[in-house]
PDB file of N, CA and C in Angstrom:
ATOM      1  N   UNK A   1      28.700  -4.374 -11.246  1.00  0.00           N
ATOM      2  CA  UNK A   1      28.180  -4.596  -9.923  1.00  0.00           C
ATOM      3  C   UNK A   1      29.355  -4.777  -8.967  1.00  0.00           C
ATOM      4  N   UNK A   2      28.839  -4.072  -7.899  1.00  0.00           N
ATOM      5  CA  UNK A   2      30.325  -4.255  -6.674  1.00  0.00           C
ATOM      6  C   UNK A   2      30.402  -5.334  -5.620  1.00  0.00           C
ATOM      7  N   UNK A   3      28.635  -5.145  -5.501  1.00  0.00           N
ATOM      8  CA  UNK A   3      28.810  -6.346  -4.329  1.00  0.00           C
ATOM      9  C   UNK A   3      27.978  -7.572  -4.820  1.00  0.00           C
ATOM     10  N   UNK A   4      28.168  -8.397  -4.285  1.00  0.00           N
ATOM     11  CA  UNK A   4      26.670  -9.647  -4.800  1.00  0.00           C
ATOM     12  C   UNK A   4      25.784  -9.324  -4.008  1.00  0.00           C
ATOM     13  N   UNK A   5      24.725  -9.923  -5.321  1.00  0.00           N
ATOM     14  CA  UNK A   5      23.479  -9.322  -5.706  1.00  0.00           C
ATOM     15  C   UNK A   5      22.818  -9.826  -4.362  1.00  0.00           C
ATOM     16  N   UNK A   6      21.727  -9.242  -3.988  1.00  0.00           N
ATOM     17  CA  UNK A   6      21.018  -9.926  -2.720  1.00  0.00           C
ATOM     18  C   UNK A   6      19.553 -10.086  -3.264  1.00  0.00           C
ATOM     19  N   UNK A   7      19.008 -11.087  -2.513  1.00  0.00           N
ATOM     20  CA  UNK A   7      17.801 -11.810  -3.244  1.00  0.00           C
ATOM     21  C   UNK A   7      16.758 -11.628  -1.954  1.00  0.00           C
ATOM     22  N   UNK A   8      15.615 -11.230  -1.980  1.00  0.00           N
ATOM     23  CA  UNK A   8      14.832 -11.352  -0.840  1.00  0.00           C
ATOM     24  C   UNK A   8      13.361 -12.024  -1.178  1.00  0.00           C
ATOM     25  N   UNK A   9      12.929 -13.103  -1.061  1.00  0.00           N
ATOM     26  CA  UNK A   9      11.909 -13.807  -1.221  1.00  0.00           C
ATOM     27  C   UNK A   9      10.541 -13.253  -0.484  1.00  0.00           C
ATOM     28  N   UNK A  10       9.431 -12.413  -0.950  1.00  0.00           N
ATOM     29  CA  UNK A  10       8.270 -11.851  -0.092  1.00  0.00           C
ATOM     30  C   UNK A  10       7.406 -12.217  -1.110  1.00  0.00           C
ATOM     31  N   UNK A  11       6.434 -13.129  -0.353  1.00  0.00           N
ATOM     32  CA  UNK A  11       5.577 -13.732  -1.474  1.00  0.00           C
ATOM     33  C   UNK A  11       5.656 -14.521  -2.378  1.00  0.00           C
ATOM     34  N   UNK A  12       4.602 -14.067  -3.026  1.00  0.00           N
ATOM     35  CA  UNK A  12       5.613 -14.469  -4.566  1.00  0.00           C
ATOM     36  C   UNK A  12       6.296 -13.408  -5.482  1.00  0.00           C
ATOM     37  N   UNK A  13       7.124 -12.730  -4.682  1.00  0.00           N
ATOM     38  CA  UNK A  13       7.938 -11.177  -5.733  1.00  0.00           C
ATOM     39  C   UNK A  13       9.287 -11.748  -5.201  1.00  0.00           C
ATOM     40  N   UNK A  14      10.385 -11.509  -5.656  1.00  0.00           N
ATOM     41  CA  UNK A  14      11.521 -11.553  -5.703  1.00  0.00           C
ATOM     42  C   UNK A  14      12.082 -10.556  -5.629  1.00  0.00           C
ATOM     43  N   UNK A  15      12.659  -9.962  -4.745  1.00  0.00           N
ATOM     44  CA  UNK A  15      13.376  -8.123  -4.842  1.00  0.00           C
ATOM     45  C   UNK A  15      14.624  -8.471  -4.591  1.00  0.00           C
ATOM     46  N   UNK A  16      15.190  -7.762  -5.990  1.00  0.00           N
ATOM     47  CA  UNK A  16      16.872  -8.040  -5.958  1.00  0.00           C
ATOM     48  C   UNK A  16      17.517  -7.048  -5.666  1.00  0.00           C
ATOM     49  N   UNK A  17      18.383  -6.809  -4.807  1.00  0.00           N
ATOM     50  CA  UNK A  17      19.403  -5.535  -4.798  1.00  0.00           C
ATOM     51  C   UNK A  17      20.693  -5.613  -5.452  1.00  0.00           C
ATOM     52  N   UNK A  18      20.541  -4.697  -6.698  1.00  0.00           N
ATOM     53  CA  UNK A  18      21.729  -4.385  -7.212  1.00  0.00           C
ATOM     54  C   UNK A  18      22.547  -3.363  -7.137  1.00  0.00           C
ATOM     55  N   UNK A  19      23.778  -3.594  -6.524  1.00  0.00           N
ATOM     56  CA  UNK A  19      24.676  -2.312  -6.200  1.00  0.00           C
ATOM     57  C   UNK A  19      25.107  -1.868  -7.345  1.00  0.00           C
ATOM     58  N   UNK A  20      24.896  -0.428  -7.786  1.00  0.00           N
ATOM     59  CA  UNK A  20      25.497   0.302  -8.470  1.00  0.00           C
ATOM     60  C   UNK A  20      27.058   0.532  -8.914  1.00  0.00           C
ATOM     61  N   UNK A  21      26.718   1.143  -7.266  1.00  0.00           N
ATOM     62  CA  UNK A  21      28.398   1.908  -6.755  1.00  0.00           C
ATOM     63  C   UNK A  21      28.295   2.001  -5.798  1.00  0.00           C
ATOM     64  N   UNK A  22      29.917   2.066  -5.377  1.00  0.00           N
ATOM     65  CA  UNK A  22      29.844   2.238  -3.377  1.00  0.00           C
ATOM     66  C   UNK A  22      30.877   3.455  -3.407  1.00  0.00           C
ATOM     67  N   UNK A  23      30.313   4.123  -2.608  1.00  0.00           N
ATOM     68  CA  UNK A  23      30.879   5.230  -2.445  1.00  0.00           C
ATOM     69  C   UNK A  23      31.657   5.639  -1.351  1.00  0.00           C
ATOM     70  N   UNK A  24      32.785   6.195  -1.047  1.00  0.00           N
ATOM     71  CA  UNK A  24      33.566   5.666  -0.052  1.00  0.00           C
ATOM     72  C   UNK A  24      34.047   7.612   0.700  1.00  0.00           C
ATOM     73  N   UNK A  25      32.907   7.740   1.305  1.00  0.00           N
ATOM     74  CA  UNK A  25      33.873   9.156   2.177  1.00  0.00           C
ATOM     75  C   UNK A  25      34.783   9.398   2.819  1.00  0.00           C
ATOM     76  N   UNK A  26      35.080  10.621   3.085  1.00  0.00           N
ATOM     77  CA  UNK A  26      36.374  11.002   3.997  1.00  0.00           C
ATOM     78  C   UNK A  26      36.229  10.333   5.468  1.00  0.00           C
ATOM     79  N   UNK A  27      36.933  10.618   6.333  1.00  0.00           N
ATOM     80  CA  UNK A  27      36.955  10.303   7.660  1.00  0.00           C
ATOM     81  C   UNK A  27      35.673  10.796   8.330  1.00  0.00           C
ATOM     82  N   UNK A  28      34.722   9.784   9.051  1.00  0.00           N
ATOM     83  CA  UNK A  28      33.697  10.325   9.567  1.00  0.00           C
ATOM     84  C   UNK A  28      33.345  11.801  10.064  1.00  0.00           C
ATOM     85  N   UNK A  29      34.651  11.958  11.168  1.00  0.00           N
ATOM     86  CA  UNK A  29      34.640  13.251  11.747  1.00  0.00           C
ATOM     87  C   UNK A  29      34.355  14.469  10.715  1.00  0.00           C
ATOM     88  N   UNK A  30      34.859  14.315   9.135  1.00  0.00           N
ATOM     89  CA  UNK A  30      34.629  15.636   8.464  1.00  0.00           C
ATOM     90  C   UNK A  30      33.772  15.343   8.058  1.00  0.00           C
ATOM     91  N   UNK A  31      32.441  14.598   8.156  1.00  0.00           N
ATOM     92  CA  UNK A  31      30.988  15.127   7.338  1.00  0.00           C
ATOM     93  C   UNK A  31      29.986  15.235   8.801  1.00  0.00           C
ATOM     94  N   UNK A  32      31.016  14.466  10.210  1.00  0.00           N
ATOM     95  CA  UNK A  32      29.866  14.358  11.162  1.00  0.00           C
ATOM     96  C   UNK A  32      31.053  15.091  12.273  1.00  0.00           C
ATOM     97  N   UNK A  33      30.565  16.595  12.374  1.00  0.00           N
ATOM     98  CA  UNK A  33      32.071  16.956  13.467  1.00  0.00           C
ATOM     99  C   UNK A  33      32.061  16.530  14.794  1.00  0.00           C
ATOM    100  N   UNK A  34      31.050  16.134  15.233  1.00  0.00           N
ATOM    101  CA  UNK A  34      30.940  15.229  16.377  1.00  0.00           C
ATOM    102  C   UNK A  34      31.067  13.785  16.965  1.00  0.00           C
ATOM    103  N   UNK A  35      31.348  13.143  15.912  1.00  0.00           N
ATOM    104  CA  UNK A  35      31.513  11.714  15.666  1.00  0.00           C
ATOM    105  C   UNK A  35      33.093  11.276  16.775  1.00  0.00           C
ATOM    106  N   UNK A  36      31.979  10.321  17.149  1.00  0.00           N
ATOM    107  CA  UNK A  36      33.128   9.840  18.169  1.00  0.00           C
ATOM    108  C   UNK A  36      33.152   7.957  17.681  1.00  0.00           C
ATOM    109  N   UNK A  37      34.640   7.760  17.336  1.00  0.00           N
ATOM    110  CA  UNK A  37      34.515   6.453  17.221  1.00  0.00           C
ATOM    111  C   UNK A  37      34.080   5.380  17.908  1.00  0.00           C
ATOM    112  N   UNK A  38      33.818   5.259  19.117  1.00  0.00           N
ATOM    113  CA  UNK A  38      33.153   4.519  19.848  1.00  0.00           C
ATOM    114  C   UNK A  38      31.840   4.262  19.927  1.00  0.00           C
ATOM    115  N   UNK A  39      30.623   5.268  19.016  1.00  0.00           N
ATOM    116  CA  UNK A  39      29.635   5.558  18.976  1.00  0.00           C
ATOM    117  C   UNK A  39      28.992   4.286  18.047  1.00  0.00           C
ATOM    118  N   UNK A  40      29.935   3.857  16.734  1.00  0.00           N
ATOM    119  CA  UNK A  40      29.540   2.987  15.838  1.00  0.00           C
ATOM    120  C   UNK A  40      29.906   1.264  16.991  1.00  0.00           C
ATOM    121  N   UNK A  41      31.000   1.059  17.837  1.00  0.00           N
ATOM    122  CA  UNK A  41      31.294  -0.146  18.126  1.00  0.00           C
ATOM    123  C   UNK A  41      30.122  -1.025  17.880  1.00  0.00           C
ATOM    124  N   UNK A  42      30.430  -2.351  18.075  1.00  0.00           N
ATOM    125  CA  UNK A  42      29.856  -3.202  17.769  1.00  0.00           C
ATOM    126  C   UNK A  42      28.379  -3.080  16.829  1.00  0.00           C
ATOM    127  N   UNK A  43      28.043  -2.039  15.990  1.00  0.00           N
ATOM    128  CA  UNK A  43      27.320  -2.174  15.351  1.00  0.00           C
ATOM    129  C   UNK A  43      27.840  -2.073  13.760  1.00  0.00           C
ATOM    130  N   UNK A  44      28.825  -1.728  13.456  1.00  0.00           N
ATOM    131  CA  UNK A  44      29.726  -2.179  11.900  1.00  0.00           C
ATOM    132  C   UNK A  44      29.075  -3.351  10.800  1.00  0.00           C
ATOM    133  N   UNK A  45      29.039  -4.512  11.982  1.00  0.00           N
ATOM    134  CA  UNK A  45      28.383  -5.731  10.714  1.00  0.00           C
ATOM    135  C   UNK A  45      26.912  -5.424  10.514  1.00  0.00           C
ATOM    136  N   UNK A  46      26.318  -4.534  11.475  1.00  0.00           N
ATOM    137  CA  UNK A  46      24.282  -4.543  10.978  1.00  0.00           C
ATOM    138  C   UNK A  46      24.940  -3.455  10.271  1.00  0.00           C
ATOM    139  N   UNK A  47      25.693  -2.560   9.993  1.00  0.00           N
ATOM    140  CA  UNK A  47      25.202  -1.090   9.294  1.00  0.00           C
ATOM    141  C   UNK A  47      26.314  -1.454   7.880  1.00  0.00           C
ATOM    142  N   UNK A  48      27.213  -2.617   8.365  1.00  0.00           N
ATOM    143  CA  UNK A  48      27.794  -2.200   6.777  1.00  0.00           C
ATOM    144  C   UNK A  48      28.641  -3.634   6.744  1.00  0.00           C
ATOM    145  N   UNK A  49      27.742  -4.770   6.682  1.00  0.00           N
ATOM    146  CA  UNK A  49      28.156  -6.240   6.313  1.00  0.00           C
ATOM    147  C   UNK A  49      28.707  -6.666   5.433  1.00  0.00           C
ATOM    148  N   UNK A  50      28.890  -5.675   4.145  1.00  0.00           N
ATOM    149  CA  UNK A  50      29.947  -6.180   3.468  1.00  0.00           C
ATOM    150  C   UNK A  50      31.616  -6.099   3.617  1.00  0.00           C
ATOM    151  N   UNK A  51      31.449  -4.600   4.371  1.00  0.00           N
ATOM    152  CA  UNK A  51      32.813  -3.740   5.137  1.00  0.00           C
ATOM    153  C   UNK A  51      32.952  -3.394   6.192  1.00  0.00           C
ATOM    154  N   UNK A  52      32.454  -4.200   7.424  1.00  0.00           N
ATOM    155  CA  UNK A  52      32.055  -3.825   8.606  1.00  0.00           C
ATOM    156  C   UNK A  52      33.647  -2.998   9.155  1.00  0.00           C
ATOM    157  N   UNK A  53      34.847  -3.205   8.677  1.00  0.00           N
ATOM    158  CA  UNK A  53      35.817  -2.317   8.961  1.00  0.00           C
ATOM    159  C   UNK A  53      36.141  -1.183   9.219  1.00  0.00           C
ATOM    160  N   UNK A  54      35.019  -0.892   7.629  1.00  0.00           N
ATOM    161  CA  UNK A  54      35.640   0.328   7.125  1.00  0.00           C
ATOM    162  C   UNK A  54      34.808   1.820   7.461  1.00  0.00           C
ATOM    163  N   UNK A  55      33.932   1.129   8.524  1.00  0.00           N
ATOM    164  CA  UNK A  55      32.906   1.850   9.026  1.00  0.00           C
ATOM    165  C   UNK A  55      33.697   2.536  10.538  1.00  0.00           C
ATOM    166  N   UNK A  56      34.771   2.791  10.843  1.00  0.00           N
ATOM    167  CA  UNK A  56      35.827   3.012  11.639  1.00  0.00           C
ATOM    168  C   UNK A  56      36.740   4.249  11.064  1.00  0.00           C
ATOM    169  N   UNK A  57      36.788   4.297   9.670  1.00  0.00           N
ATOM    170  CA  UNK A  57      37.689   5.067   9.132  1.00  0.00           C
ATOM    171  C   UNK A  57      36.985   5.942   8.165  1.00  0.00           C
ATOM    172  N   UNK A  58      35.676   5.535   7.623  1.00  0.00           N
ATOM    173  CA  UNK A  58      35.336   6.588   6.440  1.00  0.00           C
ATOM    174  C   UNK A  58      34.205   6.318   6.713  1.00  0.00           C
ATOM    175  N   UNK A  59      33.396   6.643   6.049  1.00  0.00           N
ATOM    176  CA  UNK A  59      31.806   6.779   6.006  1.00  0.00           C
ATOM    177  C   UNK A  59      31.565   6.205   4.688  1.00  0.00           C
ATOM    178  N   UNK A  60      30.853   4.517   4.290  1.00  0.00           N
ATOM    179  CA  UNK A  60      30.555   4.539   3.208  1.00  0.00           C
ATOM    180  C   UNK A  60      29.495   3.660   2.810  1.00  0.00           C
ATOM    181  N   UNK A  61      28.806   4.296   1.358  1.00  0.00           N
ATOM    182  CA  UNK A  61      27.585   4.158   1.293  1.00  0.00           C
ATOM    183  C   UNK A  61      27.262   4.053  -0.520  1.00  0.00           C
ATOM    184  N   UNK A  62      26.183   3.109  -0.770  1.00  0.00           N
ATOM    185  CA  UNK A  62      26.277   2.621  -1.947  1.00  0.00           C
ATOM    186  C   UNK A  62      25.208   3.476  -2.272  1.00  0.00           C
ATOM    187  N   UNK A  63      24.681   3.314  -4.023  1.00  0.00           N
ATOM    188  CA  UNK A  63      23.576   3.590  -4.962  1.00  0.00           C
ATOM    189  C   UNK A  63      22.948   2.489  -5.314  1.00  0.00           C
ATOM    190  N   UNK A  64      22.057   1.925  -5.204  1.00  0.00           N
ATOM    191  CA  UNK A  64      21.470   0.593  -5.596  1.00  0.00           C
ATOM    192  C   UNK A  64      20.531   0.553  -6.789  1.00  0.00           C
ATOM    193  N   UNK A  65      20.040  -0.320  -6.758  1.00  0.00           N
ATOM    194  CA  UNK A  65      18.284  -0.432  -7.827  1.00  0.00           C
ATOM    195  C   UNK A  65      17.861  -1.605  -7.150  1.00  0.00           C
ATOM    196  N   UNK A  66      16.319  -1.830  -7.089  1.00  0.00           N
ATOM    197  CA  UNK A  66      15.735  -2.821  -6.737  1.00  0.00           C
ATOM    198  C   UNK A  66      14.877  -3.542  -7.864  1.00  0.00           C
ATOM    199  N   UNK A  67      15.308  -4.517  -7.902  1.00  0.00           N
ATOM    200  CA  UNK A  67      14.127  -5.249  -9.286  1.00  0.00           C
ATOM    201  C   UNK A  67      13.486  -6.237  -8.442  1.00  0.00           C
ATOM    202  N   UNK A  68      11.696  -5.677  -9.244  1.00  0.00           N
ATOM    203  CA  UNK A  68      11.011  -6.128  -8.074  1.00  0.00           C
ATOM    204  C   UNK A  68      10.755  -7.655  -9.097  1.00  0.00           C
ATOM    205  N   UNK A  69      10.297  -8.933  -8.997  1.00  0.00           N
ATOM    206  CA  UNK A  69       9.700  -9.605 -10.108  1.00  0.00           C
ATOM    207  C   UNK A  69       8.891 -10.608  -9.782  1.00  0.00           C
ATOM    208  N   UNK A  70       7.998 -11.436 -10.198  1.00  0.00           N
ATOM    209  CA  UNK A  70       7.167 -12.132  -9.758  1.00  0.00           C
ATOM    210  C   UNK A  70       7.633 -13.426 -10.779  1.00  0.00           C
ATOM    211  N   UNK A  71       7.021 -14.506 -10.202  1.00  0.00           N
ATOM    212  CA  UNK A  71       7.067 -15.927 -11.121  1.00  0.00           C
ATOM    213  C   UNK A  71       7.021 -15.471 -11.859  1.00  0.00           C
ATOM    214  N   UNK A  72       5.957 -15.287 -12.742  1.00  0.00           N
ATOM    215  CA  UNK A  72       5.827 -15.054 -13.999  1.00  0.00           C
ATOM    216  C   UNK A  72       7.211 -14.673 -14.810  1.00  0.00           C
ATOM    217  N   UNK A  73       7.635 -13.427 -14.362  1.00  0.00           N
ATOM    218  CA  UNK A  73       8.497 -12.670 -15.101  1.00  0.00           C
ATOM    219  C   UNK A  73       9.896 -13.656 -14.707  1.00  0.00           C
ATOM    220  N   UNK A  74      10.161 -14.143 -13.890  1.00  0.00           N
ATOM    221  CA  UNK A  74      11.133 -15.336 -13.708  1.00  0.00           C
ATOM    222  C   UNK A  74      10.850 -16.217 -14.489  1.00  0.00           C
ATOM    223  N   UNK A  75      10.113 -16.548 -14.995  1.00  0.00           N
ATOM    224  CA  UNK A  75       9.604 -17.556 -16.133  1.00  0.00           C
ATOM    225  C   UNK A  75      10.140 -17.160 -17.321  1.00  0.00           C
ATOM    226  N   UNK A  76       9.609 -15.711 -17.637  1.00  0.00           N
ATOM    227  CA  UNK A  76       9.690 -15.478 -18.792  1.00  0.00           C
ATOM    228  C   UNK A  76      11.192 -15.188 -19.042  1.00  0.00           C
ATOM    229  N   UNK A  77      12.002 -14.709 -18.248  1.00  0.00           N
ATOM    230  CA  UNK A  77      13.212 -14.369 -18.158  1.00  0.00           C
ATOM    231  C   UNK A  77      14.082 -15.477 -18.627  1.00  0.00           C
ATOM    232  N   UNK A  78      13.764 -16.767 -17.663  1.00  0.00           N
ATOM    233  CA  UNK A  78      14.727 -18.109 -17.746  1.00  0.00           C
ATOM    234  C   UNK A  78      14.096 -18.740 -19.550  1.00  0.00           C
ATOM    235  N   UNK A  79      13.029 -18.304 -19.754  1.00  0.00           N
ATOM    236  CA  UNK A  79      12.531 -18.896 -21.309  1.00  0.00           C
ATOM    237  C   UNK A  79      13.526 -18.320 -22.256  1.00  0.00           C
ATOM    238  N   UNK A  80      13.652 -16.709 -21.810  1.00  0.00           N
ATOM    239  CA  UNK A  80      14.503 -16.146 -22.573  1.00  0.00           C
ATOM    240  C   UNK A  80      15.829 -16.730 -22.805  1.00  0.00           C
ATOM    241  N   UNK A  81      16.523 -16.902 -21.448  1.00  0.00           N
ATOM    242  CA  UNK A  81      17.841 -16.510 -21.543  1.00  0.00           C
ATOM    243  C   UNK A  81      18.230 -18.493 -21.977  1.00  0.00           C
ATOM    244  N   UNK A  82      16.759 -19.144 -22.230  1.00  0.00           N
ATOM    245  CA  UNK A  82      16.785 -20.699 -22.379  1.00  0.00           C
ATOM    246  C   UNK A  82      17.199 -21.495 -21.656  1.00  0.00           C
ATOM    247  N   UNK A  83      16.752 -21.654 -20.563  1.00  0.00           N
ATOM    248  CA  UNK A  83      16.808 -22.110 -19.411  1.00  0.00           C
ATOM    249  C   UNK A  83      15.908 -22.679 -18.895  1.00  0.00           C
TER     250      UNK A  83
END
């Protein structure tokens, strides 16, 4: 895992995001030939809060999985792992 895990509480389900991989492109301009750096300003930390930097120099973008789970299966999980 690359980044920490993120936890989102809806209900009673638990949806975790687990990053795969982050994938890190060339310089914006060669996948977007119109890209003007000023276009991203001040929006870096909503579009890429772990690297709000690097959203200036490359274009980059992860693979995730979402595990969806409910009490229950949090139950059964922490029984498992004896907890």
């Amino acid at each position: 895992m690359i980044d920490a895990q993120r936890i989102y509480q809806i209900g009673e389900f638990a949806v975790t995001r687990v990053t795969e991989t982050r994938i890190e492109f060339s310089p914006p301009d060669r996948l977007l030939p119109d890209w003007k750096p000023d276009t991203m300003a001040g929006y870096e930390q909503q579009l890429a809060p772990s690297h709000p930097a690097d959203m200036r120099e490359r274009i980059v973008t992860s693979v995730h999985t979402w595990v969806v789970s409910t009490s229950s299966t949090q139950e059964s999980a922490s029984a498992k792992r004896g907890q």
